[in-house]
Protein backbone atom coordinates (compact mmCIF):
# COMPACT_ATOMS: atom_id res chain seq x y z
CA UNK A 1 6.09 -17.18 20.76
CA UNK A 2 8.56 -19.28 19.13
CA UNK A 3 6.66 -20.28 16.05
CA UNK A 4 6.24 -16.49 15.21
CA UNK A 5 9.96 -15.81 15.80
CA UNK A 6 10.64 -17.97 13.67
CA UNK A 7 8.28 -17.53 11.02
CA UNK A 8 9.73 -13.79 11.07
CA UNK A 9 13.34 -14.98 10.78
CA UNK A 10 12.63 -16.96 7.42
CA UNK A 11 11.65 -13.80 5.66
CA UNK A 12 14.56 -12.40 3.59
CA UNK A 13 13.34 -8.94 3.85
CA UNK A 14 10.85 -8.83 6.37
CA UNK A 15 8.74 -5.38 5.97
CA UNK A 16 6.89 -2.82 8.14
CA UNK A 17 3.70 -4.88 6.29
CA UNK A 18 4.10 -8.00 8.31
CA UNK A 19 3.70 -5.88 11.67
CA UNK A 20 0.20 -5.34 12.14
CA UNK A 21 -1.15 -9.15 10.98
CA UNK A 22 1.68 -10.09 13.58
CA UNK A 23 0.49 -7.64 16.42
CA UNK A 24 -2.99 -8.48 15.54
CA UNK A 25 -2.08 -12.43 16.29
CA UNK A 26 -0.30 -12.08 19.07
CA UNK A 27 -2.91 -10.20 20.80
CA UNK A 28 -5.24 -12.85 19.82
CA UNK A 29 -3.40 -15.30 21.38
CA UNK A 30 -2.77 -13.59 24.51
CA UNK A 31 -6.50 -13.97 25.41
CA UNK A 32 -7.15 -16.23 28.50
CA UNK A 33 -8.75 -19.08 28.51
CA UNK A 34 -10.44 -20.90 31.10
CA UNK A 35 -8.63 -23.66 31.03
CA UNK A 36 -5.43 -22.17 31.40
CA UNK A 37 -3.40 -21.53 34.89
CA UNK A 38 -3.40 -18.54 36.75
CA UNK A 39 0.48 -18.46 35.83
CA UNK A 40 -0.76 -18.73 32.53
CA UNK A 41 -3.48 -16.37 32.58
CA UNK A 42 -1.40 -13.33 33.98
CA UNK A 43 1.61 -14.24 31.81
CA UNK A 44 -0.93 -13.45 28.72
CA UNK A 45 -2.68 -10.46 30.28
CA UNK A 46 0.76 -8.60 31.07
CA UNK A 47 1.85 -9.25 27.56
CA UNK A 48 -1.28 -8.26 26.24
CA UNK A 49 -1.11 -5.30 28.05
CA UNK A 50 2.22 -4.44 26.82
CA UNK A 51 1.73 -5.03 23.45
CA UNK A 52 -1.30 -3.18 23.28
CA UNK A 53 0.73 -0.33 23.93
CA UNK A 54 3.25 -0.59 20.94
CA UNK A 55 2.72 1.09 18.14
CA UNK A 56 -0.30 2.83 18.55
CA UNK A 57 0.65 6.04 17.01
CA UNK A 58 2.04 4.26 13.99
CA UNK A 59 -1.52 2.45 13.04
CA UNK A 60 -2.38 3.94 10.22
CA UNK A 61 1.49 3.65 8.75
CA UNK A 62 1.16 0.11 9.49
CA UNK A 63 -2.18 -0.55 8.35
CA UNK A 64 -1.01 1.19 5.25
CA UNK A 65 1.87 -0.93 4.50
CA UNK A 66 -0.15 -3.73 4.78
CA UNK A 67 -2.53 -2.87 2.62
CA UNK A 68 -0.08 -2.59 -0.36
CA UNK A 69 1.20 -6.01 0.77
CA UNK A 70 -0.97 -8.24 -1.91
CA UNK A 71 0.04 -11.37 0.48
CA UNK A 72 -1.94 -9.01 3.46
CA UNK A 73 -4.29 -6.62 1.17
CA UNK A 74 -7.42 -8.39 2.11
CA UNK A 75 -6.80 -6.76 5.59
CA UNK A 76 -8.74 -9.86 7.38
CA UNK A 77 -7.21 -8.44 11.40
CA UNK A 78 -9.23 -5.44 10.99
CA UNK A 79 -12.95 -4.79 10.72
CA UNK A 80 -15.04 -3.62 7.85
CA UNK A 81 -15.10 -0.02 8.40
CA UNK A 82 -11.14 -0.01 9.67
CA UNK A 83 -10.78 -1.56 6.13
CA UNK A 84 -12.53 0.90 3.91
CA UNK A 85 -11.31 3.69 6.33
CA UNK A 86 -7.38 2.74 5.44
CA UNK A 87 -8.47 2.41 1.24
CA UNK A 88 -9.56 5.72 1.62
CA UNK A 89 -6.97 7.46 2.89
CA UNK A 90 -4.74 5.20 -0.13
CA UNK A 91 -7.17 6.70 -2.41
CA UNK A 92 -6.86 10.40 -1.20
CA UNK A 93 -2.85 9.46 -1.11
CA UNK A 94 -3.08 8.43 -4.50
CA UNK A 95 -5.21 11.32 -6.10
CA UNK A 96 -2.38 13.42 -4.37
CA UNK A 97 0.00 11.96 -5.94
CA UNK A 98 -1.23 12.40 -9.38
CA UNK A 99 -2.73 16.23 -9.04
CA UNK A 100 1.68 16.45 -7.79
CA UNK A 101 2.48 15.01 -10.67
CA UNK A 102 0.19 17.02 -13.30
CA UNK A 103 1.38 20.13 -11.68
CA UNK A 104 4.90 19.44 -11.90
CA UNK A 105 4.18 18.28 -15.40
CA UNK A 106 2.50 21.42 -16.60
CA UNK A 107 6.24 23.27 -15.02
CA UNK A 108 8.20 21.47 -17.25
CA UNK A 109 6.20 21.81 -20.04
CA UNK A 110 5.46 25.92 -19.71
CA UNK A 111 9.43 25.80 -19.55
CA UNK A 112 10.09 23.92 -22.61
CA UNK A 113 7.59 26.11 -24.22
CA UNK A 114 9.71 29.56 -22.99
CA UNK A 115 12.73 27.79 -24.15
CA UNK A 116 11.72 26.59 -27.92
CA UNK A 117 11.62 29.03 -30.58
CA UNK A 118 8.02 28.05 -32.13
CA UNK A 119 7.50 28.99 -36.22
CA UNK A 120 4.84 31.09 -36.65
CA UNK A 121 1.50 29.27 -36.95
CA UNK A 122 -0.15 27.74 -39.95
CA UNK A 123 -3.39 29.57 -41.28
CA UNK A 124 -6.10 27.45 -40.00
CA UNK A 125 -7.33 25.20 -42.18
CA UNK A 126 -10.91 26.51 -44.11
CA UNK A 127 -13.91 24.55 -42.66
CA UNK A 128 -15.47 22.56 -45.56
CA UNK A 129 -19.17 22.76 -46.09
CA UNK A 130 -19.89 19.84 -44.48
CA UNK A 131 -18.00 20.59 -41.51
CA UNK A 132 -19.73 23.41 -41.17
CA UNK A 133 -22.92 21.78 -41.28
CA UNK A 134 -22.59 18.68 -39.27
CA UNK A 135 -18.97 20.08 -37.26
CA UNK A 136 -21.13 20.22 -33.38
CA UNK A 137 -23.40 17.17 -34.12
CA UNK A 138 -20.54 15.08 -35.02
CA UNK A 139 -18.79 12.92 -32.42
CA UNK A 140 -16.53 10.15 -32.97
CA UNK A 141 -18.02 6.61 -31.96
CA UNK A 142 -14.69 5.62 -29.92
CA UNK A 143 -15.81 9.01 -27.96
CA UNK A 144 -19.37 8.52 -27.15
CA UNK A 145 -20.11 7.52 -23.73
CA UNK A 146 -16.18 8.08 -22.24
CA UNK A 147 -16.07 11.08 -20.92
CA UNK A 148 -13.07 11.55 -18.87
CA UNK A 149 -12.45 10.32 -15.96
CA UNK A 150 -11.35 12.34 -12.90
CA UNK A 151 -8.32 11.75 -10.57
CA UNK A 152 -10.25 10.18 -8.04
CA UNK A 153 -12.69 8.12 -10.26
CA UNK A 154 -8.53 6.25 -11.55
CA UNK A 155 -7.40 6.00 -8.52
CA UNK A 156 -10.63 4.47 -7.25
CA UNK A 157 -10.66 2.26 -10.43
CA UNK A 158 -7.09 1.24 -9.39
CA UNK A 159 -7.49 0.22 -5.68
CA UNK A 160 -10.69 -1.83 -6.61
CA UNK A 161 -9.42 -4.41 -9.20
CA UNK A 162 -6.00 -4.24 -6.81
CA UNK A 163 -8.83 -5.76 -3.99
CA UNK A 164 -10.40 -7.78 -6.50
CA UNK A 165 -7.54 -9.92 -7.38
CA UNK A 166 -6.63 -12.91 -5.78
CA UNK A 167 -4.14 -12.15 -2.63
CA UNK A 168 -0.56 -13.07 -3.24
CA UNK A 169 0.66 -16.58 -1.18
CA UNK A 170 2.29 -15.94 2.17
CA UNK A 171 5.74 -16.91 0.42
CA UNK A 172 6.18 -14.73 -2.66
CA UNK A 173 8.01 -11.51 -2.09
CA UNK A 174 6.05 -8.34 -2.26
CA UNK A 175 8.88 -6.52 -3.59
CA UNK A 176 8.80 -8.95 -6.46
CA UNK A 177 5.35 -9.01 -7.16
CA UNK A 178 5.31 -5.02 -7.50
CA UNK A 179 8.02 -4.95 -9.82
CA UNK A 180 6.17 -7.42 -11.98
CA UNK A 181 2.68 -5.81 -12.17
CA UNK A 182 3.78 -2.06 -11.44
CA UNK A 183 2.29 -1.63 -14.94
CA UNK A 184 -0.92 -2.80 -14.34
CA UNK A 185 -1.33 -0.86 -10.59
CA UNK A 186 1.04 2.78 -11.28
CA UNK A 187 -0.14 4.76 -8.48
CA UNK A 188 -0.50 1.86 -5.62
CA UNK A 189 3.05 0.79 -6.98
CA UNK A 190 4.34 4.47 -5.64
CA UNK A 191 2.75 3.91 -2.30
CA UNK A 192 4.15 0.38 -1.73
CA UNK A 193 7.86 1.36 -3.02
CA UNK A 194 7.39 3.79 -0.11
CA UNK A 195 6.06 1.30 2.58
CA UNK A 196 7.50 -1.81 1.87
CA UNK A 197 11.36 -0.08 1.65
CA UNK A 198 10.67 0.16 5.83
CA UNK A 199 12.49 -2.99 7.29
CA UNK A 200 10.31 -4.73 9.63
CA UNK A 201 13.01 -4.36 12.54
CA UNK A 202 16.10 -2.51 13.24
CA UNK A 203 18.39 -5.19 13.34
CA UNK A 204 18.97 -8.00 11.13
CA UNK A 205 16.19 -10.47 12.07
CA UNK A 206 17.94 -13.51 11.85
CA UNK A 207 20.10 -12.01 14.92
CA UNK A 208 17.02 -11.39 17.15
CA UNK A 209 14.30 -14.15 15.90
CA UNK A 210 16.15 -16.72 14.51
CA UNK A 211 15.88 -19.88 17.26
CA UNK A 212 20.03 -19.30 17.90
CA UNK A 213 18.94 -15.79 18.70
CA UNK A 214 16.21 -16.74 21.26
CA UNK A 215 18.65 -18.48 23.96
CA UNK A 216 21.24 -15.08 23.38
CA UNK A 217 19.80 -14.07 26.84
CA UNK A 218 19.52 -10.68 27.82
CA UNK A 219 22.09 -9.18 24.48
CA UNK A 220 18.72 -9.00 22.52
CA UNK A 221 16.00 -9.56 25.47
CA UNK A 222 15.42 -5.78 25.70
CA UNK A 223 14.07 -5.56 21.69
C-alpha cells in the first residue's frame, strides 16, 4: 500500500480524477493468489471487501473527472461500454451547456435590443436584374456542402479529437494542460474546471500519505 501512498503524496494537487484509476488498482491487487498465505489471502479479501464499498454512489462523478483528466482520458480500468457510457453522458453535459448558454445569450441580447434606440431602417436595397434572375440558384462556394452543425454534432466533434490525441504523461498537471489548450477543447474545458477543482482528499495529502504520515498511528488511521 505504501507505493500508492506515496505516489499520492507527490502530487501537488491531487484531484477527484486520480480516485477511480487508484480504486480500480487497489482492487486489482487485492485479488488472491494461490501462492499467497491464508493471512495473506483474508488480509486482501477484507480489504477488498471494504473498498468495494467506497464510493459507489459517486461512480459516475468519478468516472467523470477522470475522463477530463488527459493523463486518465483513455479510461483503460473500465470496460468498453462503461467507457462510451461515461462520453455520453459528457456529451449530453456538454450540449447542455451550450443550449444554457444560447439561451442566456439570446436574454442579453433581446435586452440590449429594448434598451438601444435603433434609427429607422434603410429602404432595402433594389434587387438588380441579375439578382433577380440567378438570386435562389446562387450559393457561395465557401457554403456548399457546410450546412450547420447542431449542438450535439460540436460537442461530439469535440470529445472525439479530445480521445484521439495522445494522453497527457502521468506527471504534467491537468490543471496546466487545460489552461493551455482550453482554446482548442471550450466545452470539455467547462466540465474539467468543474471536476478537477475537487481535491482528491479532505486533508492535505502530504499529512495522511506522505511515508512520515504512515507511522502517525491511529491520528490519521481512521481516513
Amino acid at each position: 500500500m505504501v507505493p500508492h501512498s506515496c505516489g499520492v503524496s507527490e502530487e501537488k494537487s491531487p484531484t477527484l480524477s486520480v480516485m477511480a484509476p487508484l480504486r480500480a488498482l487497489l482492487l486489482k491487487e487485492m485479488t488472491s493468489l494461490p501462492e499467497d498465505s491464508k493471512v495473506v489471502k483474508d488480509m486482501k479479501n477484507e480489504i477488498k471487501k471494504n473498498l468495494s464499498t467506497r464510493y459507489v454512489n459517486q461512480t459516475a462523478m468519478l468516472h467523470a473527472a477522470s475522463a477530463v483528466d488527459p493523463r486518465f482520458k483513455a479510461l483503460p480500468f473500465l470496460g468498453e461500454e462503461e467507457r462510451e457510457h461515461t462520453f455520453s453522458r459528457l456529451q449530453a453535459e456538454a450540449v447542455g451547456g451550450m443550449e444554457e448558454e444560447a439561451s442566456n445569450q439570446d436574454e442579453v441580447d433581446e435586452m440590449e435590443e429594448e434598451e438601444e434606440n435603433n434609427p429607422p431602417a434603410p429602404n432595402p436595397k433594389q434587387s438588380s436584374a441579375l439578382e433577380s434572375l440567378l438570386g435562389e440558384a446562387y450559393i457561395p462556394r465557401e457554403e456548399r456542402g457546410h450546412a450547420k452543425k447542431t449542438l450535439a454534432e460540436v460537442a461530439e466533434d469535440e470529445i472525439k479529437r479530445y480521445r484521439a490525441m495522445r494522453p497527457a504523461g502521468l506527471q504534467d498537471n491537468p490543471l496546466v494542460w487545460w489552461r493551455e489548450n482550453e482554446n482548442e477543447y471550450p466545452r470539455l474545458a467547462c466540465m474539467a474546471k468543474r471536476n478537477l477543482c475537487v481535491p482528491g482528499t479532505s486533508v492535505a495529502s502530504e499529512r495522511v500519505f506522505s511515508t512520515a504520515g504512515v507511522g502517525m498511528g491511529t491520528e490519521f488511521g481512521t481516513f
